[in-house]
N, C-alpha and C. Protein backbone atom coordinates (compact mmCIF):
# COMPACT_ATOMS: atom_id res chain seq x y z
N UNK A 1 -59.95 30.95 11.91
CA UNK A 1 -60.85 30.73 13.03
C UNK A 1 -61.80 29.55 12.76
N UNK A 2 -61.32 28.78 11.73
CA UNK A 2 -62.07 27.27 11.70
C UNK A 2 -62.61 26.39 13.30
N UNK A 3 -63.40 25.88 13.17
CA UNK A 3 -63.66 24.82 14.23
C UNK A 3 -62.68 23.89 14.29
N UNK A 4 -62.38 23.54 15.07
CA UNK A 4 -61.58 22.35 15.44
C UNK A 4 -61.73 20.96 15.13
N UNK A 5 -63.56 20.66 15.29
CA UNK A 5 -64.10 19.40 15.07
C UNK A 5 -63.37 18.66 16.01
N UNK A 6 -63.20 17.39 15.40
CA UNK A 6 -63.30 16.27 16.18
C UNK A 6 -61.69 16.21 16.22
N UNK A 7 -60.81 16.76 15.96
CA UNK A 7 -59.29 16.41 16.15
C UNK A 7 -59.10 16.02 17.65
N UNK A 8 -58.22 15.20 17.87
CA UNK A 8 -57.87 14.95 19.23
C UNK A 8 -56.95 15.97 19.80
N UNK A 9 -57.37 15.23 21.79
CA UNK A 9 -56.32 16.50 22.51
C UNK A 9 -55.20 15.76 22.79
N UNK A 10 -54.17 16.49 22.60
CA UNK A 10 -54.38 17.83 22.89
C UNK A 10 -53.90 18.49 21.14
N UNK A 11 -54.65 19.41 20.92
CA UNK A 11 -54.50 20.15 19.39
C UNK A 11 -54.10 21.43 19.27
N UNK A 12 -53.59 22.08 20.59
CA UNK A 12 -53.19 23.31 20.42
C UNK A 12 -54.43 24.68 20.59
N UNK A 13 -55.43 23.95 20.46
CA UNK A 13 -56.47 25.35 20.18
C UNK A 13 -56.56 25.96 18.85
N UNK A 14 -55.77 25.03 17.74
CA UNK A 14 -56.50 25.76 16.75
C UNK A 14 -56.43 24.41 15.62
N UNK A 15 -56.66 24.54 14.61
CA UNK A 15 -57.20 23.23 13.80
C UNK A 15 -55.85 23.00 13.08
N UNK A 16 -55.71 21.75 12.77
CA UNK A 16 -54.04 21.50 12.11
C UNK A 16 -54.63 21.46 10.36
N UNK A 17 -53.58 22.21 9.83
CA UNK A 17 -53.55 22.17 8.45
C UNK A 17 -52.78 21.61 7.99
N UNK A 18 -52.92 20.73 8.35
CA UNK A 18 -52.60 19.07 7.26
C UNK A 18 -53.82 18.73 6.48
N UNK A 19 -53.71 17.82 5.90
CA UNK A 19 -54.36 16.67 4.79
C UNK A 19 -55.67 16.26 5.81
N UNK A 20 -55.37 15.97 7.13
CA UNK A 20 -56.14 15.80 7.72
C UNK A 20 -57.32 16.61 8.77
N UNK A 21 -56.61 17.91 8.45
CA UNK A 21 -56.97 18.74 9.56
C UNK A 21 -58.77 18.56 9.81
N UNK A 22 -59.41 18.95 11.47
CA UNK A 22 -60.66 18.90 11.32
C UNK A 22 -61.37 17.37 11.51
N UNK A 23 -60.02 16.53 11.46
CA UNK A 23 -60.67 15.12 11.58
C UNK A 23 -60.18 14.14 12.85
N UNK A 24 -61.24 13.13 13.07
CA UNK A 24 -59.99 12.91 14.18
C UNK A 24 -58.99 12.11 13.49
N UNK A 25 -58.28 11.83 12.70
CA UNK A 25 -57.16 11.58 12.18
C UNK A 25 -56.11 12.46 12.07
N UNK A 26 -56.42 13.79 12.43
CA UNK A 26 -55.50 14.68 12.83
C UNK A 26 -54.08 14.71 13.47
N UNK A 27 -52.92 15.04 13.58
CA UNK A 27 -51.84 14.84 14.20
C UNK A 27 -52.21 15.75 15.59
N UNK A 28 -51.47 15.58 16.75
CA UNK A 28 -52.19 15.70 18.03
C UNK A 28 -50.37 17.27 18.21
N UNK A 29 -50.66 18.27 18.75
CA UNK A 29 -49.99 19.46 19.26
C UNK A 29 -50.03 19.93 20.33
N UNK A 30 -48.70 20.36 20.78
CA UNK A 30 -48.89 21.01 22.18
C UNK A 30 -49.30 22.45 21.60
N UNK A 31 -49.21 23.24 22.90
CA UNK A 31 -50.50 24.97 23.40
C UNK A 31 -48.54 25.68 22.80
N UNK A 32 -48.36 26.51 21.74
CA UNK A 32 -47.83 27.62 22.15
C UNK A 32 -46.32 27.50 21.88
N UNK A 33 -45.53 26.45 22.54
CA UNK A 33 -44.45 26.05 22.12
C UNK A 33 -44.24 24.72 21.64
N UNK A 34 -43.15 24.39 21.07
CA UNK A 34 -42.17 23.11 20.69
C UNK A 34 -42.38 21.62 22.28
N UNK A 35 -42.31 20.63 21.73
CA UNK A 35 -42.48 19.86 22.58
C UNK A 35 -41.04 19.73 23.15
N UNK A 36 -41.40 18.74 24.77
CA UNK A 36 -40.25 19.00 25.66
C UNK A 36 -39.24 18.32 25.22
N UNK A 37 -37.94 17.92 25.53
CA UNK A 37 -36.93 17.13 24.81
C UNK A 37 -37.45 16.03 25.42
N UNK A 38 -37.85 15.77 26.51
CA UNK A 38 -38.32 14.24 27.35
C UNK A 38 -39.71 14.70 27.41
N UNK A 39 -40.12 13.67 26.82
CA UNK A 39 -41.65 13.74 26.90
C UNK A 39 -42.42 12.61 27.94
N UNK A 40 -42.75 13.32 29.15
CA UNK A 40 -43.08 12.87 30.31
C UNK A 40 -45.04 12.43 30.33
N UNK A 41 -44.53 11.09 30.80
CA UNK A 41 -46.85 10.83 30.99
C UNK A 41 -47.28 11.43 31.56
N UNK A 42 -48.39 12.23 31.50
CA UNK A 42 -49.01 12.93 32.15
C UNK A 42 -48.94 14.55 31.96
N UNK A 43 -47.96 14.82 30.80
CA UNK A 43 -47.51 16.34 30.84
C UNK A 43 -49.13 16.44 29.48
N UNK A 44 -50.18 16.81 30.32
CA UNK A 44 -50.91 16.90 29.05
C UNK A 44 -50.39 18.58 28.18
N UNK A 45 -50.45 19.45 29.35
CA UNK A 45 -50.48 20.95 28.06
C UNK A 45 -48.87 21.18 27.67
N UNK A 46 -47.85 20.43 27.98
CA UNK A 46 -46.53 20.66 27.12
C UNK A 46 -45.87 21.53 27.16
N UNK A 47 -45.68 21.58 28.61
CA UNK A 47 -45.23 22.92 29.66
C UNK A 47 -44.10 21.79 30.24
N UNK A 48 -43.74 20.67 30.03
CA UNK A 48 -42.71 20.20 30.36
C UNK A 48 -42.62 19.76 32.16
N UNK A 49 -44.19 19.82 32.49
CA UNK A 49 -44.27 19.56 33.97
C UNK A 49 -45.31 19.40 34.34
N UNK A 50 -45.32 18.25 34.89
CA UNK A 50 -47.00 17.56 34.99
C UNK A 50 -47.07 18.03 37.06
N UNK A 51 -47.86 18.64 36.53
CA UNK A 51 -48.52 19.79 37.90
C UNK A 51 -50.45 19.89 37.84
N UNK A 52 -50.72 21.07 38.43
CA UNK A 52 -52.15 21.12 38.30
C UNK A 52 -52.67 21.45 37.03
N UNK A 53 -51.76 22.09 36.14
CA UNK A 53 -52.96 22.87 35.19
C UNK A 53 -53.38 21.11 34.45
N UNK A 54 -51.89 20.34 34.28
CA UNK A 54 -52.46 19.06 33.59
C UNK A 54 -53.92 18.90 34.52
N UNK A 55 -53.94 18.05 35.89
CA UNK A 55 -54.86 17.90 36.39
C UNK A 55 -56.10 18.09 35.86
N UNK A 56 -55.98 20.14 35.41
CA UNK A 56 -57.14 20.83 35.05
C UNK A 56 -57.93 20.10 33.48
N UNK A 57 -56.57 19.97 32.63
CA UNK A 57 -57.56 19.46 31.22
C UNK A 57 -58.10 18.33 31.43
N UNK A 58 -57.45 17.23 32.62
CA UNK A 58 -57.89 16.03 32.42
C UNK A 58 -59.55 16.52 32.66
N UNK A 59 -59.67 16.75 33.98
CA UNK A 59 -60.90 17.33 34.64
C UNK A 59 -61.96 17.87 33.18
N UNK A 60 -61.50 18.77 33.29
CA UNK A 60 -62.31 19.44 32.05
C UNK A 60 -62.87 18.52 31.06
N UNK A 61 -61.93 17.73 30.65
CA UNK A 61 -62.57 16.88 29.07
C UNK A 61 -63.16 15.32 30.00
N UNK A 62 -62.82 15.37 31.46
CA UNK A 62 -63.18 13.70 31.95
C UNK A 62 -64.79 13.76 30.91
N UNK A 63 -65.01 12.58 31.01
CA UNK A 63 -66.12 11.90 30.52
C UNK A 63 -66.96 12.68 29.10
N UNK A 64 -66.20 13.16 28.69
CA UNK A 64 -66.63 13.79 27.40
C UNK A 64 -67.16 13.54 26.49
N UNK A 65 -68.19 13.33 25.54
CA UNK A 65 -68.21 12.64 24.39
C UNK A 65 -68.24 13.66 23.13
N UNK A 66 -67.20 12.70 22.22
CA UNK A 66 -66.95 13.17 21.04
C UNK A 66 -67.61 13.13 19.75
């Protein structure tokens, strides 16, 4: 249940345990499953279909500071 820190999104929701984990040098993960075989712009949560929930993270993190 570590913090996440500053890793970039999208990180899955939980902190990567790599070498880097916790930093933003972090390697970047989709939510839950394996990424899609075609990896499409805009598919931010890696559900293989850029629809509303993407919409939703953009929204959420717009203008954020890190």
């Amino acid at each position: 249940m570590s913090p996440i820190g500053p890793e970039p999104f999208p990180n899955g929701g939980i902190i990567n345990m790599g070498a880097y984990g916790g930093t933003a040098e972090a390697s970047k993960s989709y939510f839950d499953k394996p990424p899609c075989e075609i990896i499409v712009a805009g598919d931010i949560n890696g559900d293989c279909e850029v629809n509303f929930k993407d919409f939703t993270f953009i929204a959420l993190h717009w203008l954020r500071k890190h």
